[in-house]
PDB file of N, CA and C in Angstrom:
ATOM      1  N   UNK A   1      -6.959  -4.699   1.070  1.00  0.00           N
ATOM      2  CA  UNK A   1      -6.912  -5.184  -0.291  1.00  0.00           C
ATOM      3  C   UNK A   1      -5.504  -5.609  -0.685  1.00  0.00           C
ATOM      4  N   UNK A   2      -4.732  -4.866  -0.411  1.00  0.00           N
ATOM      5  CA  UNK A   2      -2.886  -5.077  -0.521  1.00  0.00           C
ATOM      6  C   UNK A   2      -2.601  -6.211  -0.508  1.00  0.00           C
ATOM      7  N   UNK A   3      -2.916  -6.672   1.383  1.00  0.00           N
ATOM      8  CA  UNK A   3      -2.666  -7.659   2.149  1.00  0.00           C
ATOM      9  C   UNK A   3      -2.890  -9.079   1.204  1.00  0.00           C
ATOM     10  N   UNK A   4      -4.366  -9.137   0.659  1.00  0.00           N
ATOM     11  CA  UNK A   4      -5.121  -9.989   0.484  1.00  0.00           C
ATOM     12  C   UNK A   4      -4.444 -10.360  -0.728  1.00  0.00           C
ATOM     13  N   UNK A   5      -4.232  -9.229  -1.803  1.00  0.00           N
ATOM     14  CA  UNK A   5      -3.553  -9.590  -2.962  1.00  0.00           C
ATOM     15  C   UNK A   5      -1.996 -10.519  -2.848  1.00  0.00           C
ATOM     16  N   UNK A   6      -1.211  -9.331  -1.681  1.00  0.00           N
ATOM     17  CA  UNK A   6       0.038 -10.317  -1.222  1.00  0.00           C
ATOM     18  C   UNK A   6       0.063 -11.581  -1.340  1.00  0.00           C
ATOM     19  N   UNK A   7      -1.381 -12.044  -0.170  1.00  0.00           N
ATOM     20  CA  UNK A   7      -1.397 -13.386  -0.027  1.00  0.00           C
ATOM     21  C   UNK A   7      -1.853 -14.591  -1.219  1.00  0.00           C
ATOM     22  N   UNK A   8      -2.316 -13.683  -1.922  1.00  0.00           N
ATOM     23  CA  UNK A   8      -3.120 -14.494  -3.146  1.00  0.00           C
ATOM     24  C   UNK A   8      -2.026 -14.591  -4.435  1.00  0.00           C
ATOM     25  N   UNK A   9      -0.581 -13.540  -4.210  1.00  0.00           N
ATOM     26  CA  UNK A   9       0.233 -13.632  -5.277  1.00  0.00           C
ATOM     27  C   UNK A   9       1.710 -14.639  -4.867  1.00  0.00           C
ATOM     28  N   UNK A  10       1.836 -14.385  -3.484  1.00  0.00           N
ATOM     29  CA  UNK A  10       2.757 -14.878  -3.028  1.00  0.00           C
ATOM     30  C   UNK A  10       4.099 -13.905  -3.235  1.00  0.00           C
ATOM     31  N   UNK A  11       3.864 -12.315  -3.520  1.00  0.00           N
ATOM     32  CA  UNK A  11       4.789 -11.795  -3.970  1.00  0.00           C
ATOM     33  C   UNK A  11       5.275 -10.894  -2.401  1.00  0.00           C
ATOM     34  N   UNK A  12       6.676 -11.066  -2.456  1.00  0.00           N
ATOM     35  CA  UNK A  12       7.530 -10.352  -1.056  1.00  0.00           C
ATOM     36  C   UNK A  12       6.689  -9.065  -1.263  1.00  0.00           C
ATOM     37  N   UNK A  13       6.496  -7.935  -1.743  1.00  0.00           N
ATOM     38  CA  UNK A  13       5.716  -7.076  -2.293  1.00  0.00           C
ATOM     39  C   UNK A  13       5.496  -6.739  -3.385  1.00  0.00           C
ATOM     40  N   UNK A  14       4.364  -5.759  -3.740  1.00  0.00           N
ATOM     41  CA  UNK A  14       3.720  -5.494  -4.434  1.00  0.00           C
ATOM     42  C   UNK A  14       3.280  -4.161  -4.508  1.00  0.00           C
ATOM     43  N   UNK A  15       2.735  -3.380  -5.532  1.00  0.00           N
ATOM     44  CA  UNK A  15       1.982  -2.002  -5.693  1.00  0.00           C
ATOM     45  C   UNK A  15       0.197  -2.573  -6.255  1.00  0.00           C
ATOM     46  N   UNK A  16      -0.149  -1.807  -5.502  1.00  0.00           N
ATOM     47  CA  UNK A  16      -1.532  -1.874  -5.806  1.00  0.00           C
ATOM     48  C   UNK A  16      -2.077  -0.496  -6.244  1.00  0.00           C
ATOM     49  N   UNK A  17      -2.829  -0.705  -7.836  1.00  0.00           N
ATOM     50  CA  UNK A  17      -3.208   0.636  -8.456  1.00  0.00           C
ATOM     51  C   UNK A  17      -4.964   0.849  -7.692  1.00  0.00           C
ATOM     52  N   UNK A  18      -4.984   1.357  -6.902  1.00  0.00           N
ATOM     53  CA  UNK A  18      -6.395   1.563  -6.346  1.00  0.00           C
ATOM     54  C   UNK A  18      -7.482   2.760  -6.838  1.00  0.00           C
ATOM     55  N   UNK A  19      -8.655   2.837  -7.137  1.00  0.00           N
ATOM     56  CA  UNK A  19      -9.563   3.963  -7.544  1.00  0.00           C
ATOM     57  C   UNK A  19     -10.340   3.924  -6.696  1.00  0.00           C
ATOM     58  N   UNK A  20     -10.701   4.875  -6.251  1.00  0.00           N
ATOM     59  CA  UNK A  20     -11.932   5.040  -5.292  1.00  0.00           C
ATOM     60  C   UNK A  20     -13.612   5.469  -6.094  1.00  0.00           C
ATOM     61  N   UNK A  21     -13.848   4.625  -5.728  1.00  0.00           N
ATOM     62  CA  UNK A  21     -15.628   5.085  -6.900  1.00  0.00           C
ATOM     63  C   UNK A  21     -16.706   5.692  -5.493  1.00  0.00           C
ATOM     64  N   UNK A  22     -17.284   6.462  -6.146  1.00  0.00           N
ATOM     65  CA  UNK A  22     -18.226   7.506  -5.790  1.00  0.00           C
ATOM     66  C   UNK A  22     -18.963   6.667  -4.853  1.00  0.00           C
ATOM     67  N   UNK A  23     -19.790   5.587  -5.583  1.00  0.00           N
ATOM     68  CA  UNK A  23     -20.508   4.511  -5.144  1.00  0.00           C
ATOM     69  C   UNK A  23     -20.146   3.109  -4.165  1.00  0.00           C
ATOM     70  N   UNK A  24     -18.934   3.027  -5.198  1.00  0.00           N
ATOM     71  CA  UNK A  24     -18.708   1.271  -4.670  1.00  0.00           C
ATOM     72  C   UNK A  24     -17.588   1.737  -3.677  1.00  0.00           C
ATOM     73  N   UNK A  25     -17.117   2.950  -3.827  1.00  0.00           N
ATOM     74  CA  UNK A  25     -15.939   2.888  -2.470  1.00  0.00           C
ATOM     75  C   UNK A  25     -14.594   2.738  -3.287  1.00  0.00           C
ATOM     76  N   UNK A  26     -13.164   1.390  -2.631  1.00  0.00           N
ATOM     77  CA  UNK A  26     -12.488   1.514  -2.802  1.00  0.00           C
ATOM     78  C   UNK A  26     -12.155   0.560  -3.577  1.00  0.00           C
ATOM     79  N   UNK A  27     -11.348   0.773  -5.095  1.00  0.00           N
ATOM     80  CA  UNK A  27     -11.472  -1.018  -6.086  1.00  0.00           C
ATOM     81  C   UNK A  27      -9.917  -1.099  -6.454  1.00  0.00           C
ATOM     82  N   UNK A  28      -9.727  -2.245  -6.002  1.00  0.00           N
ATOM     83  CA  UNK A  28      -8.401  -2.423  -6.688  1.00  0.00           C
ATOM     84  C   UNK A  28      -8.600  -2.672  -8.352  1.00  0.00           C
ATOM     85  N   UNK A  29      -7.401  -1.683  -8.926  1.00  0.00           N
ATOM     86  CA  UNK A  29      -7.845  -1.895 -10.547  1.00  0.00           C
ATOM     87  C   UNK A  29      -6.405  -2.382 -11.421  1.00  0.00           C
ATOM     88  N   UNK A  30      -5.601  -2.738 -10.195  1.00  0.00           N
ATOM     89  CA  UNK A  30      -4.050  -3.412 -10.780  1.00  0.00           C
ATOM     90  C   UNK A  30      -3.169  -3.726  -9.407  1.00  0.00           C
ATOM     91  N   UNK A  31      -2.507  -4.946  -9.596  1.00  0.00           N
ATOM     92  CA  UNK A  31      -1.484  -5.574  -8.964  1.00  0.00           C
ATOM     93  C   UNK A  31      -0.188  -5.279  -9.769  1.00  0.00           C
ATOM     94  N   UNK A  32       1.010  -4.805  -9.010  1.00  0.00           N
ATOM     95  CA  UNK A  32       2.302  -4.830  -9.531  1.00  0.00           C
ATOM     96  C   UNK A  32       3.164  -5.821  -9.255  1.00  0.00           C
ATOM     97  N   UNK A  33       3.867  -6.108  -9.491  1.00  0.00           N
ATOM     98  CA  UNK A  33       4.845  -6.968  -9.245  1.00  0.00           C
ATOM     99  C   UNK A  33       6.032  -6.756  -8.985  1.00  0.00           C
ATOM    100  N   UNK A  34       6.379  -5.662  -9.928  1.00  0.00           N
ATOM    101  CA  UNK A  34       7.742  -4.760 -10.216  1.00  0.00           C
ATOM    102  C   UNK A  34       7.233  -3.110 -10.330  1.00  0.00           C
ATOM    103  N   UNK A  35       7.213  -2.402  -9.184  1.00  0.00           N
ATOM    104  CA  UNK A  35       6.844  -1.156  -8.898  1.00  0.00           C
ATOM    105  C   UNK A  35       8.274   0.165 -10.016  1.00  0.00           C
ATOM    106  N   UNK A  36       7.107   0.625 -10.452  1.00  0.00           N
ATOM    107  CA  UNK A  36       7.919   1.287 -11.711  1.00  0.00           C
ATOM    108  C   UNK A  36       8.277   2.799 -11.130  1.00  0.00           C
ATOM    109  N   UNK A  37       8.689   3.347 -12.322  1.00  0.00           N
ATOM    110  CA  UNK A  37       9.843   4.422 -11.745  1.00  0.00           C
ATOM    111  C   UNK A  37       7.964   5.919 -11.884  1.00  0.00           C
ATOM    112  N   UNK A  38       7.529   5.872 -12.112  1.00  0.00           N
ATOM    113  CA  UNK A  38       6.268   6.329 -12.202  1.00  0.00           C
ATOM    114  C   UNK A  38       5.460   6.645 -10.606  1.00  0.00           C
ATOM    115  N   UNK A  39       5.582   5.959 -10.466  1.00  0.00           N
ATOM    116  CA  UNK A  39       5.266   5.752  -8.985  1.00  0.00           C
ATOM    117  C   UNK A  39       5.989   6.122  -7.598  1.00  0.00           C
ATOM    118  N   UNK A  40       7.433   6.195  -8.570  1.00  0.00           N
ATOM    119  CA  UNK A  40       8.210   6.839  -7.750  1.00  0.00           C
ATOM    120  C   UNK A  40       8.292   8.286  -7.199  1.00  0.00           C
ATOM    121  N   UNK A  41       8.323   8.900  -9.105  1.00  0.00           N
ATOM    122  CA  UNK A  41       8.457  10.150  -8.681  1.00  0.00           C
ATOM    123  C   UNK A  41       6.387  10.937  -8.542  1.00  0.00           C
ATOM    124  N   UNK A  42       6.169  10.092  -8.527  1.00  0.00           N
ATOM    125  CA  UNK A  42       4.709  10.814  -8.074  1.00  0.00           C
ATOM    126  C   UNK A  42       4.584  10.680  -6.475  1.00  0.00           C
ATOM    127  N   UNK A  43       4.936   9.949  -5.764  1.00  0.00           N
ATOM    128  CA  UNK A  43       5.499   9.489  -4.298  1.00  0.00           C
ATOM    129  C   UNK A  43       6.517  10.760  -4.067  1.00  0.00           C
ATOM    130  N   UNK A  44       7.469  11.242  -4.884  1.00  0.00           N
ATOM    131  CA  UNK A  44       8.650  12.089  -4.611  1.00  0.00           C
ATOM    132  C   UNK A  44       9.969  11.423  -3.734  1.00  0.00           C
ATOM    133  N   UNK A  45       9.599  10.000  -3.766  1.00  0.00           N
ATOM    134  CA  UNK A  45      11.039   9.825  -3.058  1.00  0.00           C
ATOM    135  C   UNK A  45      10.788   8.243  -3.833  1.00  0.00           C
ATOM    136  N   UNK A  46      11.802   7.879  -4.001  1.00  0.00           N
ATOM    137  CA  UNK A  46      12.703   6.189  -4.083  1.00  0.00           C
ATOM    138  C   UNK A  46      11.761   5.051  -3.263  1.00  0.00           C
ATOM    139  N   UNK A  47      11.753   4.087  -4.339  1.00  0.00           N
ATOM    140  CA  UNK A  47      11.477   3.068  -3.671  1.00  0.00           C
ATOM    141  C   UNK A  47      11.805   2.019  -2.134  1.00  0.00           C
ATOM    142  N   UNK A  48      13.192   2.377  -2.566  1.00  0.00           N
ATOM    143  CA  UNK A  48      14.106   1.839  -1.306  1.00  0.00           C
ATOM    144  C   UNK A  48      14.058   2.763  -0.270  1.00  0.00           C
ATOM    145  N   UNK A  49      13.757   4.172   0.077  1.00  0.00           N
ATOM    146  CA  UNK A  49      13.062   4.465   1.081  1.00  0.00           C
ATOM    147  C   UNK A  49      11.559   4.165   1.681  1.00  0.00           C
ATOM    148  N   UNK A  50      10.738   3.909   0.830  1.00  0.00           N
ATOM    149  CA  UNK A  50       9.592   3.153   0.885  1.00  0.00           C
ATOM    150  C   UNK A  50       9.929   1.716   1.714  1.00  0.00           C
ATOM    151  N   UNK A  51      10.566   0.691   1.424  1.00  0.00           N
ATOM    152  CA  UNK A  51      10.868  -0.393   1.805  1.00  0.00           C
ATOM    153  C   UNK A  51      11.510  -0.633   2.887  1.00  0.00           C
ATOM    154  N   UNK A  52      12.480   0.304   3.392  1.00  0.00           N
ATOM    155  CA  UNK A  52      12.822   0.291   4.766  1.00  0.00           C
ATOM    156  C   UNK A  52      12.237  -0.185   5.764  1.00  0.00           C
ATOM    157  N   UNK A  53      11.581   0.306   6.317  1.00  0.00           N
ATOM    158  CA  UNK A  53      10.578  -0.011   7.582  1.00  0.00           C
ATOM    159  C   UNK A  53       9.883  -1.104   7.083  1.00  0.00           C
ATOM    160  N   UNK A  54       9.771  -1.514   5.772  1.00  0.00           N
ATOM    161  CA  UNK A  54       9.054  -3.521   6.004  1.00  0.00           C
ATOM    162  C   UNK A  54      10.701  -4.556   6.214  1.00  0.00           C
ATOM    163  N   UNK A  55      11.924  -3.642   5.233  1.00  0.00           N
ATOM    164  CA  UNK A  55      12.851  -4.226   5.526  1.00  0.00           C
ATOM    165  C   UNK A  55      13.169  -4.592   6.900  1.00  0.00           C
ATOM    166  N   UNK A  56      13.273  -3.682   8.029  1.00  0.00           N
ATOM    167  CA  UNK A  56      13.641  -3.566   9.392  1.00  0.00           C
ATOM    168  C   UNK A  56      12.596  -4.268  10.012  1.00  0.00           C
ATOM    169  N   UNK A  57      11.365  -4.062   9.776  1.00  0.00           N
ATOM    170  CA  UNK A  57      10.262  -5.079  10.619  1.00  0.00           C
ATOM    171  C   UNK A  57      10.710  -6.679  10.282  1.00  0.00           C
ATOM    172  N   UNK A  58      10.799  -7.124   8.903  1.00  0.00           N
ATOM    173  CA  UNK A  58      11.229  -8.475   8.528  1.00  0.00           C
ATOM    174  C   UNK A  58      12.786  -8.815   9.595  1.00  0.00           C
ATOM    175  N   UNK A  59      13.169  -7.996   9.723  1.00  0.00           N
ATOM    176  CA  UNK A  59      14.481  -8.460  10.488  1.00  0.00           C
ATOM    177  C   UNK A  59      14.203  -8.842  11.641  1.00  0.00           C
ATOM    178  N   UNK A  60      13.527  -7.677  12.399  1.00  0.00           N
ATOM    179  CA  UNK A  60      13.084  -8.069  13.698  1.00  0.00           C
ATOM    180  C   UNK A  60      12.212  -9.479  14.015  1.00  0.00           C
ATOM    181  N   UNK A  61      10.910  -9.094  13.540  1.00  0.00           N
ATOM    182  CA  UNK A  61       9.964 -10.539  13.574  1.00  0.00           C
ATOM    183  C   UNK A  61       8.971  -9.798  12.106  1.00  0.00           C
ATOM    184  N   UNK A  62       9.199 -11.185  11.138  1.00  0.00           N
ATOM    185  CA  UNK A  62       8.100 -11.217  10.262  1.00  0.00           C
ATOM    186  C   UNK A  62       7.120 -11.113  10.515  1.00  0.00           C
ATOM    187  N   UNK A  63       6.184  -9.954   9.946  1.00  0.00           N
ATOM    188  CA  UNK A  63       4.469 -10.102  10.359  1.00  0.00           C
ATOM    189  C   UNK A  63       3.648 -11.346   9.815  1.00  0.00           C
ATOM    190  N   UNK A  64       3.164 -12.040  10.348  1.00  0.00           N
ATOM    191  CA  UNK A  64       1.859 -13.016   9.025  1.00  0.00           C
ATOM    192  C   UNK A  64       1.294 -12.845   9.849  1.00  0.00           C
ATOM    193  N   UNK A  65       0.366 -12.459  10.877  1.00  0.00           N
ATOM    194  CA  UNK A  65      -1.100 -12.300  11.159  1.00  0.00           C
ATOM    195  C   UNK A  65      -1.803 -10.992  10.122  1.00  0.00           C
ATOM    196  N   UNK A  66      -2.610 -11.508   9.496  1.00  0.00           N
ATOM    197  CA  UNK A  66      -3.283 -10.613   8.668  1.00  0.00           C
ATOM    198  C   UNK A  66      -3.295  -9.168   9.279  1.00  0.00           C
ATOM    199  N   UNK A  67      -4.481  -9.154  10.589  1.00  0.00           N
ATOM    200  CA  UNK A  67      -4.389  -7.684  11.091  1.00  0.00           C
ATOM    201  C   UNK A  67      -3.334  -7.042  10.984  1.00  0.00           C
ATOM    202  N   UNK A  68      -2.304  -7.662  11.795  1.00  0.00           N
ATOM    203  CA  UNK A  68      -0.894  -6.721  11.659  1.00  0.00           C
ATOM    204  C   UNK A  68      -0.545  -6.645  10.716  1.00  0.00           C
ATOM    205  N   UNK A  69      -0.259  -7.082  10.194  1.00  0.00           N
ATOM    206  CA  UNK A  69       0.089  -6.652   8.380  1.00  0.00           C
ATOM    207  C   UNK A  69      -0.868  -5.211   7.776  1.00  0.00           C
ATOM    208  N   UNK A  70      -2.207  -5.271   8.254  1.00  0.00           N
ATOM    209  CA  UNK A  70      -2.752  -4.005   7.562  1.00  0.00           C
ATOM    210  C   UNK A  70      -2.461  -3.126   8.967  1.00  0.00           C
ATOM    211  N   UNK A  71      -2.265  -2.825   9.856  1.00  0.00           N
ATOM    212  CA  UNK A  71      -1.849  -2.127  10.705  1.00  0.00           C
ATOM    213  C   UNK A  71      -0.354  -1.204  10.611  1.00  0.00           C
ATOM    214  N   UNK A  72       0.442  -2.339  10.122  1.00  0.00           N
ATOM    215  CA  UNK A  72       1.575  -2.167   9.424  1.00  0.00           C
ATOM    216  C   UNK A  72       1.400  -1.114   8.875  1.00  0.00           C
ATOM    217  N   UNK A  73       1.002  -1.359   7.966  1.00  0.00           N
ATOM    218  CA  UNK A  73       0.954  -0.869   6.059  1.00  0.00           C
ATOM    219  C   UNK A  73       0.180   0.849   6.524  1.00  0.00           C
ATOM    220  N   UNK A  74      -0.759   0.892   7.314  1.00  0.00           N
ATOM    221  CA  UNK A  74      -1.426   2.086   7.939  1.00  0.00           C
ATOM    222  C   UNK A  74      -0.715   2.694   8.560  1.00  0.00           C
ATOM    223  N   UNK A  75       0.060   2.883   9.316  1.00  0.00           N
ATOM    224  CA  UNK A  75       0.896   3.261  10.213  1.00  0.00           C
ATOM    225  C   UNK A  75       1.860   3.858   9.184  1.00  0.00           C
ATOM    226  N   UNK A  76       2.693   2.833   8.207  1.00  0.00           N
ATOM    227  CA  UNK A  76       3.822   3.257   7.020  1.00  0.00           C
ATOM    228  C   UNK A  76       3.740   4.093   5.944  1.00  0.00           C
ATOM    229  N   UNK A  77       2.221   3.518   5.728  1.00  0.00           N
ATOM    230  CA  UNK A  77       1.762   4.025   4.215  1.00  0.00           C
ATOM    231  C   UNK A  77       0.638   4.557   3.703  1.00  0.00           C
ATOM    232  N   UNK A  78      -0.195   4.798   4.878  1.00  0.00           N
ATOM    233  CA  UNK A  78      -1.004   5.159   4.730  1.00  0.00           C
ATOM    234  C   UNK A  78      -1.217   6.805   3.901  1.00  0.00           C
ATOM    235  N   UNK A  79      -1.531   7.047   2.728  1.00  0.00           N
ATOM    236  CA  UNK A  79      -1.721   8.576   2.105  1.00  0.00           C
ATOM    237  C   UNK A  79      -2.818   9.325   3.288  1.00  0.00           C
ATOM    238  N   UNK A  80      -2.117  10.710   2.982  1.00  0.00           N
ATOM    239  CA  UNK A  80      -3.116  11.678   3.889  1.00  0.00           C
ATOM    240  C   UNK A  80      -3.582  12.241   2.552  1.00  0.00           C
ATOM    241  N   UNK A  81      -4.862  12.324   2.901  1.00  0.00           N
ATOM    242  CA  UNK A  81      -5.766  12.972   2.050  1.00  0.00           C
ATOM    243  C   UNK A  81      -6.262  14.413   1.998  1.00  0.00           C
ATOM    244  N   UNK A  82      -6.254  15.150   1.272  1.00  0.00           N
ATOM    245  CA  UNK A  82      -6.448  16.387   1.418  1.00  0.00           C
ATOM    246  C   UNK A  82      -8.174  17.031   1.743  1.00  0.00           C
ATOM    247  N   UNK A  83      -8.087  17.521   2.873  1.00  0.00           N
ATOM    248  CA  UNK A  83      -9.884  17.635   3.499  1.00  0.00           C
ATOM    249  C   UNK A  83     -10.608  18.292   2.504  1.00  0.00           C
ATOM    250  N   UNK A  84     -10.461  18.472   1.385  1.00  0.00           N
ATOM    251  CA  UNK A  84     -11.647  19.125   0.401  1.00  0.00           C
ATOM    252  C   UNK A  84     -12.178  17.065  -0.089  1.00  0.00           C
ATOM    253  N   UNK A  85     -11.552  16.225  -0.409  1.00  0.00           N
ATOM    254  CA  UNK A  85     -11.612  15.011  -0.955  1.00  0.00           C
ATOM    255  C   UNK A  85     -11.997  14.174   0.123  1.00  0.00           C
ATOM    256  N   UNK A  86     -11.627  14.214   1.373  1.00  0.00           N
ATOM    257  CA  UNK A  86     -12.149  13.094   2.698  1.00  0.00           C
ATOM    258  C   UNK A  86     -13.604  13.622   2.739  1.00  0.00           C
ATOM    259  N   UNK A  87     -13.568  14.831   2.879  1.00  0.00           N
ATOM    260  CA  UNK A  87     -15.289  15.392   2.909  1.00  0.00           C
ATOM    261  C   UNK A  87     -16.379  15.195   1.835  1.00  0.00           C
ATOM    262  N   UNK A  88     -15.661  15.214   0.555  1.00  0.00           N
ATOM    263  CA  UNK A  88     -16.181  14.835  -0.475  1.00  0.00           C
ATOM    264  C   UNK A  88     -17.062  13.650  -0.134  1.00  0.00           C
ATOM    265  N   UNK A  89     -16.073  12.459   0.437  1.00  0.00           N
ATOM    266  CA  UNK A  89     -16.261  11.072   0.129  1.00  0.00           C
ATOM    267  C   UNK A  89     -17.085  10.414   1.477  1.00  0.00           C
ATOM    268  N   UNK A  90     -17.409  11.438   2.855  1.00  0.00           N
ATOM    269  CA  UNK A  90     -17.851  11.100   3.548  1.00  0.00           C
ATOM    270  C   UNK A  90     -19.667  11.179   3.722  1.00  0.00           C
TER     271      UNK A  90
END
């Protein structure tokens, strides 16, 4: 969903406010543009540690194949979920 928004905003990055519904699964319910200080400290660390590792990948070789880009983002950013909530939802 990230990816797709990226490509549809044209923005270097972005925050995506995501909800997960019972039913429909996973919905994007906001695009950021400018990732706020909110997000930060609920994360517990800085943005600019967040950004590193897309910083350092862009240096090396820019991703644009879609897959890799969400491979990326999984690998970096992916949240671990706490097993009372994965079980919930399975």
């Amino acid at each position: 969903m990230a990816v797709t928004c990226q490509e549809m905003t044209g923005l270097g990055y972005l925050g995506g406010d995501i909800m997960i519904d019972k039913d429909l699964g996973p919905l994007m319910i906001e695009v950021n543009a400018r990732l706020g200080l909110a997000i930060q400290m609920a994360n517990g660390i800085g943005l600019l540690k967040w950004l590193e590792p897309v910083v350092e990948q862009h240096k090396k070789k820019p991703i644009t194949d879609l897959q890799e880009q969400i491979e990326f983002s999984k690998k970096h950013f992916q949240a671990k979920l706490p097993d009372v909530l994965s079980q919930e939802t399975v």
